[in-house]
Protein backbone atom coordinates (compact mmCIF):
# COMPACT_ATOMS: atom_id res chain seq x y z
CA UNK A 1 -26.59 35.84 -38.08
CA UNK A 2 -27.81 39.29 -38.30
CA UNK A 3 -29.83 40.95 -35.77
CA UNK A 4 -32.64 43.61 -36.61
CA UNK A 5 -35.13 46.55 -35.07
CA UNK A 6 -38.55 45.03 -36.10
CA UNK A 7 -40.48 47.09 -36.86
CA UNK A 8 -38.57 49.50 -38.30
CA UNK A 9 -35.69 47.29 -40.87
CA UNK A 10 -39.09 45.05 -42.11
CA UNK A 11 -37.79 45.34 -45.46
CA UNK A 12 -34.28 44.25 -44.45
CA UNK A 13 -35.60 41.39 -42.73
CA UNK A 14 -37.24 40.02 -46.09
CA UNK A 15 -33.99 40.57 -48.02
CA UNK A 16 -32.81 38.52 -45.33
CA UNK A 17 -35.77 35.96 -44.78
CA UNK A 18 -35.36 35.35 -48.76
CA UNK A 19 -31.64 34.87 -48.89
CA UNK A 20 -31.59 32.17 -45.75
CA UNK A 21 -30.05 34.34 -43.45
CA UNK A 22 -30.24 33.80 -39.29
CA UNK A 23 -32.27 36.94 -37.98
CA UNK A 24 -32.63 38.23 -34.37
CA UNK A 25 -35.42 40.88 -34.46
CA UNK A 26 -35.04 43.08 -31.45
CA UNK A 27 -38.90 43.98 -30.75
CA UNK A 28 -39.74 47.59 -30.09
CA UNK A 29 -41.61 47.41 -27.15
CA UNK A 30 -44.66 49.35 -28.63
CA UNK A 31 -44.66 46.82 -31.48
CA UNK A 32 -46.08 43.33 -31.62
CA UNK A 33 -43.53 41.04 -32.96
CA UNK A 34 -44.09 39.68 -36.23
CA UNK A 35 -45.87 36.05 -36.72
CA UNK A 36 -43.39 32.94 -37.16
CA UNK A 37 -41.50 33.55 -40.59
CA UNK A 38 -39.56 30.15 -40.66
CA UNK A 39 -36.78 28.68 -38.05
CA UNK A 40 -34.02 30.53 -38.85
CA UNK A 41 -35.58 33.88 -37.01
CA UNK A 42 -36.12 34.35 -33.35
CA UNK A 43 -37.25 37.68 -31.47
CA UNK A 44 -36.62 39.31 -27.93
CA UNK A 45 -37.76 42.71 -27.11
CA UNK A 46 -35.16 45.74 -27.44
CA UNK A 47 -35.85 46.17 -23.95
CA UNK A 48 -35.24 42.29 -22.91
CA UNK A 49 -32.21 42.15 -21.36
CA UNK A 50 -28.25 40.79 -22.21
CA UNK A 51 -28.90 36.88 -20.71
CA UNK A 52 -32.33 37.24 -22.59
CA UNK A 53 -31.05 37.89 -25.86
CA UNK A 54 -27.80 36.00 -25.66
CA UNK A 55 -30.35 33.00 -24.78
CA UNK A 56 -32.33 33.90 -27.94
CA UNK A 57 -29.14 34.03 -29.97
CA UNK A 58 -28.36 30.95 -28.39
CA UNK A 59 -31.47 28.84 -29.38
CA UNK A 60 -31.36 30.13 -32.97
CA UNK A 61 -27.41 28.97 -33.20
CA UNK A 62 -28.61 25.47 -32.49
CA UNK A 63 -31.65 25.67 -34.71
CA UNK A 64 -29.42 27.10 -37.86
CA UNK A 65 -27.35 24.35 -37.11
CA UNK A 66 -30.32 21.49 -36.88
CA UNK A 67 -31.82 23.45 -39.94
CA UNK A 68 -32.10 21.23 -42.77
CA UNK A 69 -28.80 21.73 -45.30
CA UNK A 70 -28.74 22.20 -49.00
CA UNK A 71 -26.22 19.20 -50.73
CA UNK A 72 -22.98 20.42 -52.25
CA UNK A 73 -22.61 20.14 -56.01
CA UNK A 74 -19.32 20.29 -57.70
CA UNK A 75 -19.51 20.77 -61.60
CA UNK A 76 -16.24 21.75 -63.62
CA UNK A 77 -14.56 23.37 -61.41
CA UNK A 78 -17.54 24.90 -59.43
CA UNK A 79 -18.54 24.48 -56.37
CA UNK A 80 -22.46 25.36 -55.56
CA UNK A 81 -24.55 25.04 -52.08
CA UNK A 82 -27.86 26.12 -53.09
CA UNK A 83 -27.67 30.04 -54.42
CA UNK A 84 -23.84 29.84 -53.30
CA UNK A 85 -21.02 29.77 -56.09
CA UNK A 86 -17.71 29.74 -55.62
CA UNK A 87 -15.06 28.48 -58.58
CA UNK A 88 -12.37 25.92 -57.50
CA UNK A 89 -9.14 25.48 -58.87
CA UNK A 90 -8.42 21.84 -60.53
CA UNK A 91 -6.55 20.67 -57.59
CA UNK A 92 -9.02 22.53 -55.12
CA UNK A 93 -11.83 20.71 -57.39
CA UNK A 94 -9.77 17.23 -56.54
CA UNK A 95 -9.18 17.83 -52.87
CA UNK A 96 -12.95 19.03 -52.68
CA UNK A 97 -14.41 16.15 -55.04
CA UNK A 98 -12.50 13.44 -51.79
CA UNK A 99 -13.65 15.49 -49.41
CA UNK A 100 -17.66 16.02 -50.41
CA UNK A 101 -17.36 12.31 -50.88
CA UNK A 102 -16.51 11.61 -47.35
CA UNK A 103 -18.32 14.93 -46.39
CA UNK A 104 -19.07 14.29 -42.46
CA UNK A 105 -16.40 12.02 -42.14
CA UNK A 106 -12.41 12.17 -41.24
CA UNK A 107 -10.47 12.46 -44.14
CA UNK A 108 -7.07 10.97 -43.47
CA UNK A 109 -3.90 13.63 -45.27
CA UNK A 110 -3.05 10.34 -46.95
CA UNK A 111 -5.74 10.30 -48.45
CA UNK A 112 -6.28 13.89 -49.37
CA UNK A 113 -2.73 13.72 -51.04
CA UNK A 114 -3.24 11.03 -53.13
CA UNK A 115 -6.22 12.41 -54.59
CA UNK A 116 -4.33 16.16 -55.26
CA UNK A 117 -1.15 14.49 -56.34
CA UNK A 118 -2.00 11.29 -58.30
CA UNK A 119 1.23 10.86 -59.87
CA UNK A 120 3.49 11.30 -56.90
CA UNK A 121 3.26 12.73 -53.24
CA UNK A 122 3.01 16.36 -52.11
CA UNK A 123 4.64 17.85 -49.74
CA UNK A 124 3.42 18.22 -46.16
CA UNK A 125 3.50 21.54 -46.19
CA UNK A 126 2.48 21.73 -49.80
CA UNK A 127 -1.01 20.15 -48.80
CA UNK A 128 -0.73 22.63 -45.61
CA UNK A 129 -0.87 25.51 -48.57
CA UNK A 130 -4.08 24.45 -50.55
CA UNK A 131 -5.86 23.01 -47.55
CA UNK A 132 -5.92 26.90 -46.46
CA UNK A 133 -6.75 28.42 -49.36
CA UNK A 134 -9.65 25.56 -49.94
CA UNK A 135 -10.50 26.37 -46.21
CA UNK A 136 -11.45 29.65 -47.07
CA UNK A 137 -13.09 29.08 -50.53
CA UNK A 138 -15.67 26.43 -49.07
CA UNK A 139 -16.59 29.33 -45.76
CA UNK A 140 -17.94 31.84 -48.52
CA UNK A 141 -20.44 29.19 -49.57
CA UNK A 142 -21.07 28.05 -45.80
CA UNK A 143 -18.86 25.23 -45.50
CA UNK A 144 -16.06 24.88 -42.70
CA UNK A 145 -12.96 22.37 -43.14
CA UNK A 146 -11.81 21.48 -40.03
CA UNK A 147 -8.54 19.96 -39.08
CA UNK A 148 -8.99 16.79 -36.44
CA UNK A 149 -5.30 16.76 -35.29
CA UNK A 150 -3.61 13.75 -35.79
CA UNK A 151 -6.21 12.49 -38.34
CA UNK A 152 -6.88 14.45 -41.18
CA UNK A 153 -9.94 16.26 -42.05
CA UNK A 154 -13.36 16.89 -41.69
CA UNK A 155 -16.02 18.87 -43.91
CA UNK A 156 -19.28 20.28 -42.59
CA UNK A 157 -21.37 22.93 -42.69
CA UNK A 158 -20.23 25.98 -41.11
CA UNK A 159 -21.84 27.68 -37.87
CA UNK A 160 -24.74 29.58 -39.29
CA UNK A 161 -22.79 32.68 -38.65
CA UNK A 162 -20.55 34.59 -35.38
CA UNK A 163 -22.37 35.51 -32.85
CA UNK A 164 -22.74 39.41 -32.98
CA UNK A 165 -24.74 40.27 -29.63
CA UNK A 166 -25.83 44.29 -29.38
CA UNK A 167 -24.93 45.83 -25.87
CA UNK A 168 -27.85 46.17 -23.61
């Protein structure tokens, strides 16, 4: 999520807009905010207070995350969510193919192994190794891997970005 001085970065927030970035304009209050753009974009004045913007950062957080996602695609070895590339190694590509499969769903480590190690087992901690590195692959194309202890794995789509509030 990015936050913005509307009027003055109106270029920046197209770039933005375009690209399917969060926004937070922060209004000048001798400005009239700008009509509805799409959902990913809220506004509060630059004068609005900290529990008025953190509110406003708040809502859009749980509209990027209710905000209709793009389907993962792996071809060859590369791994696209909509503009998004990011190239996978062969056993990444394996571990990712189970995991897209099963995408909002546990992934037991059973499983996971099997499908990077089809000849024999992995180690634990071998799995451990490209589970992190796959980790942070899929969060450059806005995907999260997260571990459910105990259970295995689960794939999603990553918070639509930190929360970065400005000081009031």
């Amino acid at each position: 999520m990015v936050v913005l001085r509307w009027p003055s970065e109106r270029s920046r927030r197209e770039r933005l807009r375009h690209e399917g970035t969060p926004r937070l304009l922060l209004v000048d209050d001798a400005a009239s905010p700008p009509g509805p753009d799409d959902c990913l974009e809220e506004w509060a004045r630059a004068s609005a207070g900290e529990s008025e913007v953190k509110a406003r950062v708040e809502a859009l957080l749980v509209r990027c995350r209710n905000h209709v996602e793009v389907t993962p695609v792996l071809d060859a070895g590369v791994l696209r969510v909509g503009e998004a590339l990011v190239s996978l190694s062969p056993l990444e590509s394996r571990l990712a193919a189970v995991l897209l499969e099963r995408r909002g769903r546990v992934v037991p480590r059973e499983v996971l192994v099997g499908a990077a190690w089809p000849d024999g087992p992995g180690l634990r901690n071998t799995l451990d190794v490209h589970i992190a590195r796959l980790r942070r692959r899929l969060a450059s194309v806005g995907l999260a891997l997260r571990t459910v202890r105990s259970r295995g794995y689960l794939l999603e789509p990553s918070d639509c970005g930190q929360q970065q509030v400005p000081e009031a």
